[in-house]
Protein backbone atom coordinates (compact mmCIF):
# COMPACT_ATOMS: atom_id res chain seq x y z
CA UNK A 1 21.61 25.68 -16.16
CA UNK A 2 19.63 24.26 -19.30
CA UNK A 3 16.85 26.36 -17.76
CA UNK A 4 18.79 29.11 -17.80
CA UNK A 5 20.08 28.47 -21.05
CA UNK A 6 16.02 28.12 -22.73
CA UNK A 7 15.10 31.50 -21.58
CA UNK A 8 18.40 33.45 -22.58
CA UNK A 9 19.88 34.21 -19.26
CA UNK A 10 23.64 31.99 -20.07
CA UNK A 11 24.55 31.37 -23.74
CA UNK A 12 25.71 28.02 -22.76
CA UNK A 13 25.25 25.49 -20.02
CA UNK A 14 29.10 26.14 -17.94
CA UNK A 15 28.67 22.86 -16.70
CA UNK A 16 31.35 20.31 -17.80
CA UNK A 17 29.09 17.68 -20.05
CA UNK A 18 27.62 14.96 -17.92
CA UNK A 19 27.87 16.92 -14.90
CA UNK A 20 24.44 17.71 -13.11
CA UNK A 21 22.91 15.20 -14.95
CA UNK A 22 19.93 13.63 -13.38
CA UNK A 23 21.24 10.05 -12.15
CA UNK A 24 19.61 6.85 -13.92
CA UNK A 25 16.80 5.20 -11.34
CA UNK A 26 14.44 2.66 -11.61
CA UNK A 27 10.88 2.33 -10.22
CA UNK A 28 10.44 -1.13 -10.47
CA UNK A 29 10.03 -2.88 -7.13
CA UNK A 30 12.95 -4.79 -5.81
CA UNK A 31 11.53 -8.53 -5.55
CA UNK A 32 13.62 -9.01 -2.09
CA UNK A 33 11.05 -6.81 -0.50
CA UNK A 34 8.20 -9.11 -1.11
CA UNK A 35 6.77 -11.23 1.77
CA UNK A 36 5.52 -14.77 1.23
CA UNK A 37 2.41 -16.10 3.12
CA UNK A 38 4.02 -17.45 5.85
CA UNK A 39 6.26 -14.60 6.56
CA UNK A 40 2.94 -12.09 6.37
CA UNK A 41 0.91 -14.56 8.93
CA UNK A 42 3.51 -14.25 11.17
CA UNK A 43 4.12 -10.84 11.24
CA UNK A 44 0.45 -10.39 11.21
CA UNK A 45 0.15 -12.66 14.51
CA UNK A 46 2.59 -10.92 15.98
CA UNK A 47 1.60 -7.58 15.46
CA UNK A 48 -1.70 -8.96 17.05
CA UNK A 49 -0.39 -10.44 20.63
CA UNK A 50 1.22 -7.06 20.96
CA UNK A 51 0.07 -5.55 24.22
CA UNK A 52 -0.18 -2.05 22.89
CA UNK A 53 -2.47 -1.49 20.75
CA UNK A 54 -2.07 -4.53 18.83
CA UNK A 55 -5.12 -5.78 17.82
CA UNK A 56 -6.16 -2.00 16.51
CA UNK A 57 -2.93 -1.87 14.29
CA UNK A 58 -3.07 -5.63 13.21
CA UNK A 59 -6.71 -4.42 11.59
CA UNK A 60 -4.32 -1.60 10.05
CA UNK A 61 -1.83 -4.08 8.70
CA UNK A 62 -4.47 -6.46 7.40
CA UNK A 63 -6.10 -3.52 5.38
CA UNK A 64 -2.72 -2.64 3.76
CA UNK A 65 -2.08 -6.56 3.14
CA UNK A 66 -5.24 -7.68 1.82
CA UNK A 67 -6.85 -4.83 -0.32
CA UNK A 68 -3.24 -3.00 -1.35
CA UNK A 69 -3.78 0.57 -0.48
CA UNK A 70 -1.35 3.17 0.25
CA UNK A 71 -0.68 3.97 4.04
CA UNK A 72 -2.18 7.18 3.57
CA UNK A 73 -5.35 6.40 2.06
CA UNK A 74 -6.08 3.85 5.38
CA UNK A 75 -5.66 5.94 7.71
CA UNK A 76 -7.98 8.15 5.99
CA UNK A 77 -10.88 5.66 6.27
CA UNK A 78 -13.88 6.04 8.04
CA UNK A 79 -16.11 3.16 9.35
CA UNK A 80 -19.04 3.90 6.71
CA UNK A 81 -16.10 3.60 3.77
CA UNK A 82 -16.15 -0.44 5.10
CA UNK A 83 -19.12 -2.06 3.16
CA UNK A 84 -19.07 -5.44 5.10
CA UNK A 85 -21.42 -8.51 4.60
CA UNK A 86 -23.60 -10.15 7.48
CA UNK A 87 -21.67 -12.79 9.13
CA UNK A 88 -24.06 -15.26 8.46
CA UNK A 89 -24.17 -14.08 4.80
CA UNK A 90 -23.12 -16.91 2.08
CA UNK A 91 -21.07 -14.20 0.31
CA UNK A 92 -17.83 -13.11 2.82
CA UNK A 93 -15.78 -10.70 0.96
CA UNK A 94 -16.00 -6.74 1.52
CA UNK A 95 -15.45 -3.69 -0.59
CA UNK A 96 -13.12 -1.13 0.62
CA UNK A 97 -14.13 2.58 -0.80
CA UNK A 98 -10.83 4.87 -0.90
CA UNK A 99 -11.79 8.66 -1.71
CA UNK A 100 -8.91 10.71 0.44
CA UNK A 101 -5.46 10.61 1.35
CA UNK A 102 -4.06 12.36 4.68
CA UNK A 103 -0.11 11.85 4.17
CA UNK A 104 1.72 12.88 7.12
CA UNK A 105 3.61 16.58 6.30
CA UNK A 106 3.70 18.25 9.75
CA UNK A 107 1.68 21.17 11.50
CA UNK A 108 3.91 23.95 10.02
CA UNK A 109 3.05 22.32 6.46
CA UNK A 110 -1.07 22.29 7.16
CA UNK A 111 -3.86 25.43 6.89
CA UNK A 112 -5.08 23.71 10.23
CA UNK A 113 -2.31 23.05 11.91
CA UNK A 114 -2.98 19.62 12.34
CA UNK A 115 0.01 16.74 11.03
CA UNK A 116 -2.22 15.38 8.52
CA UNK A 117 -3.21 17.18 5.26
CA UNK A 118 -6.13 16.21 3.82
CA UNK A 119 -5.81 15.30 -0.06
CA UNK A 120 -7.68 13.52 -2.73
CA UNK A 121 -6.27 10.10 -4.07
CA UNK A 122 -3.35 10.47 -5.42
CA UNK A 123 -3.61 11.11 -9.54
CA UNK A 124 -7.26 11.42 -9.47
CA UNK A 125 -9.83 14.07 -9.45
CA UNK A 126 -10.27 15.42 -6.09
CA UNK A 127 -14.00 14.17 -5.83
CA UNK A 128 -12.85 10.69 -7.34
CA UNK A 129 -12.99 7.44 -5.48
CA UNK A 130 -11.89 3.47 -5.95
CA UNK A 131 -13.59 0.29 -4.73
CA UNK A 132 -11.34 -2.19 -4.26
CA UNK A 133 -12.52 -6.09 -3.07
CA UNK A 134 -11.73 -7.44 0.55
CA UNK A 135 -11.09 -11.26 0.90
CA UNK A 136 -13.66 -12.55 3.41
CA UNK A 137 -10.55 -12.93 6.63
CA UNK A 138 -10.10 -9.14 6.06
CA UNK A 139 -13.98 -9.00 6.13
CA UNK A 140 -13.66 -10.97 9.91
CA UNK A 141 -10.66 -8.77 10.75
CA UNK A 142 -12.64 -5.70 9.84
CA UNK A 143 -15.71 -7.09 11.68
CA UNK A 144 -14.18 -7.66 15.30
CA UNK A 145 -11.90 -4.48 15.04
CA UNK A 146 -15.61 -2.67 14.58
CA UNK A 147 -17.25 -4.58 17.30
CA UNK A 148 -14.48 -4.30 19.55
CA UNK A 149 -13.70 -0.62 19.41
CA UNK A 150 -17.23 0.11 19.67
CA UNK A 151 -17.20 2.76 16.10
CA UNK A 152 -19.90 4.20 14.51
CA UNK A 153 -20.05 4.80 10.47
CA UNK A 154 -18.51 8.16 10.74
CA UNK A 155 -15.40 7.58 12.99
CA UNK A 156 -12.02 7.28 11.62
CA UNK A 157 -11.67 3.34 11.44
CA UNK A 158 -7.77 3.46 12.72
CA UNK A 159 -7.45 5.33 15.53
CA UNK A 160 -4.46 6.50 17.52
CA UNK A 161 -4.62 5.73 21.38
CA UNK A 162 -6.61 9.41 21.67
CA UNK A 163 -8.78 8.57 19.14
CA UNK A 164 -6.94 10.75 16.52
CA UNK A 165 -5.61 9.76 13.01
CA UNK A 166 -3.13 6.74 13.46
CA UNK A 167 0.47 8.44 13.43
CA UNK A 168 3.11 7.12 10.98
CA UNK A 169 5.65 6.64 13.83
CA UNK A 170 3.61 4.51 15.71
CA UNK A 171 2.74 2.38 12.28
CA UNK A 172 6.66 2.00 11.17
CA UNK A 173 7.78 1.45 15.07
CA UNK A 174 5.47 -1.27 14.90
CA UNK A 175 6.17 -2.91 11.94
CA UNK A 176 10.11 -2.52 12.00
CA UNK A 177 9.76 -4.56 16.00
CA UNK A 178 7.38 -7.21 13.93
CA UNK A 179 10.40 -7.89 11.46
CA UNK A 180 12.84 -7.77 14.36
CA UNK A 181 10.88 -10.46 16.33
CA UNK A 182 9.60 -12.66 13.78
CA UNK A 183 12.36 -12.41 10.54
CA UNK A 184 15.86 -13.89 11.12
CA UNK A 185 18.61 -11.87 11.41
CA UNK A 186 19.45 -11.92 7.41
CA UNK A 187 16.08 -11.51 6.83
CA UNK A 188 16.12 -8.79 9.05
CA UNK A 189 19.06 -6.84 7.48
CA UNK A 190 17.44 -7.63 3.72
CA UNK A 191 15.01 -5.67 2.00
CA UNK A 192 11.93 -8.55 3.26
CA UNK A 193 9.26 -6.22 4.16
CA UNK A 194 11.47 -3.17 4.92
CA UNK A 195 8.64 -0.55 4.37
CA UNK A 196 5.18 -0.52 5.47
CA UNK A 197 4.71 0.26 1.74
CA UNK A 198 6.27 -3.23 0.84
CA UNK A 199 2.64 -4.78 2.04
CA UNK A 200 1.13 -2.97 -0.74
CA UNK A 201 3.69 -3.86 -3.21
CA UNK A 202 3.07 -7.70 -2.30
CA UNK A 203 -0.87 -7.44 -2.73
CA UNK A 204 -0.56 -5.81 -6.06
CA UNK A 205 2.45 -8.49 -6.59
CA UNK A 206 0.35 -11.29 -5.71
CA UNK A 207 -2.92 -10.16 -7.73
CA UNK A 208 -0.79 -10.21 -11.44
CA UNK A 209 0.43 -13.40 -10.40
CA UNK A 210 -2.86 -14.92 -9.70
CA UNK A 211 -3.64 -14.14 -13.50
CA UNK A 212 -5.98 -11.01 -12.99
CA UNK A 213 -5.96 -8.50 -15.74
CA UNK A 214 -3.37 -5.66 -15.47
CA UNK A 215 -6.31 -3.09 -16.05
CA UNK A 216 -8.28 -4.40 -13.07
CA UNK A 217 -5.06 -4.65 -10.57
CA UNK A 218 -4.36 -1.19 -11.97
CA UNK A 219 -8.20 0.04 -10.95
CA UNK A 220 -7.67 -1.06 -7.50
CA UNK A 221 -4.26 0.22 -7.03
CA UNK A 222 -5.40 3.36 -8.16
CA UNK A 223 -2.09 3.02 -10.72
CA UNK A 224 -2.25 3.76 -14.36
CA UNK A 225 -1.46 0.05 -16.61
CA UNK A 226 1.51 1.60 -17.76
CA UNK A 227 2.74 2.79 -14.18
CA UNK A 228 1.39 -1.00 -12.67
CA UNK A 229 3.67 -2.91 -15.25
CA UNK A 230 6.49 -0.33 -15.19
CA UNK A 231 6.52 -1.16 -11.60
CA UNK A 232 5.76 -4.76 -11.04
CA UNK A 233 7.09 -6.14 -14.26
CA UNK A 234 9.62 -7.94 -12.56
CA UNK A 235 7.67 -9.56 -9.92
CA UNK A 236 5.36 -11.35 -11.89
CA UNK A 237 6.27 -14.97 -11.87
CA UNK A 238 4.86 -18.86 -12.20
CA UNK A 239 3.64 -18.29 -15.49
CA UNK A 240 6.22 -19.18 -17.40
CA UNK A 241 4.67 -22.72 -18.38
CA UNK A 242 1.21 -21.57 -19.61
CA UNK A 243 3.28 -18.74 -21.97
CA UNK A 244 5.10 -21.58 -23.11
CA UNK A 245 2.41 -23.75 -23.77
CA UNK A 246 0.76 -20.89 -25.66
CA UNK A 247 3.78 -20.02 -27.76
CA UNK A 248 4.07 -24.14 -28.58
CA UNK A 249 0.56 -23.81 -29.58
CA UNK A 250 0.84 -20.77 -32.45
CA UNK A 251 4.17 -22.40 -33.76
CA UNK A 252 3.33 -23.98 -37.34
């Protein structure tokens, strides 16, 4: 109606005031839907002993977990995107390179017909592309997944049982039967780890509160700094002392 209004099609808006107006939401994560290491291990070792493919999607869930990436931008990944040190190297961590996106839309949706669309990263140039650092038990993760799927640098690195892209109903079935089989039931029926997405929001989560720069998280979430702290301003905790030593400090 306002639209209408602007361009001179209605006078006035013949809406009653207040109605049609957009509701208030926040993007800030919830902090009930962040895991804590033991709940992640678990549900990573579960995922793992799962006879169906679990080893391939516990190398899926590890990605998300460790390096913070958006489910769409891993199972966009190819083997050659993986830059992963010798095993007897002194060095262990990785570097993950993210450059496309293929969200899940549906065939009717694509120019090929296929599910996936293929996309750029999301708010960057189409071209553009993020390193982002892999702690060294990704790097062993990543290594035996390779070794034991037998890929070669240009094969997708998650596959689906046919060897196509990883489907996002097999990835949520999954996770929602870890949290059934490893959360208790109230943990079950919270927010804990609802979403696959929820794995990035605890990496990102977890990097603030380990003291590294906003700007850097913000590089390897592929976020803007004002988006990041919008976001995860609330989740940021334990540093309460060392702001309170500082503030003690510049008192006169």
């Amino acid at each position: 109606m306002e639209y209408a209004v602007k361009h001179r099609a209605l006078r006035t808006n013949p809406l009653p005031k207040g109605r049609g107006a957009v509701p208030k939401t926040s993007s800030a994560v919830d902090k009930r839907a962040l895991l804590n290491p033991e709940q992640a291990a678990h549900l990573l070792g579960w995922i793992r002993r799962r006879p169906r493919g679990g080893k391939r999607l516990h190398a899926f869930f590890a990605t998300m977990y460790y390096a913070g990436p958006r489910p769409e931008e891993v199972v966009a990944m190819r083997v050659a995107d993986v830059r992963l040190p010798d095993e007897d190297a002194t060095d262990q961590w990785c570097e993950l390179l993210f450059h496309t996106a293929r969200p899940e839309v549906g065939k009717n949706w694509t120019d090929d017909g296929k599910i996936h669309e293929k996309r750029g990263l999301k708010g960057r140039a189409a071209d553009d592309s993020r390193g982002v650092p892999g702690h060294p038990s990704l790097t062993r993760i990543l290594h035996r997944h390779i070794e034991a799927e037998n890929l070669k640098p240009g094969d997708v690195l998650f596959q689906g049982e046919k060897g196509d892209i990883l489907a996002s109903r097999v990835i949520r079935r999954a996770w929602r039967s870890a949290r059934q089989a490893v959360l208790a039931p109230h943990e079950f029926e919270s927010p804990t780890g609802r979403r696959v997405y929820d794995l990035r929001h605890t990496r990102l989560t977890k990097w603030l509160n380990d003291g590294i720069p906003a700007a850097q998280v913000a590089e390897w979430a592929g976020n803007s700094v004002p988006i990041l702290l919008a976001t995860y301003a609330r989740c940021v905790s334990g540093q309460l002392p060392d702001l309170k030593r500082r503030m003690e400090a510049g008192e006169v």
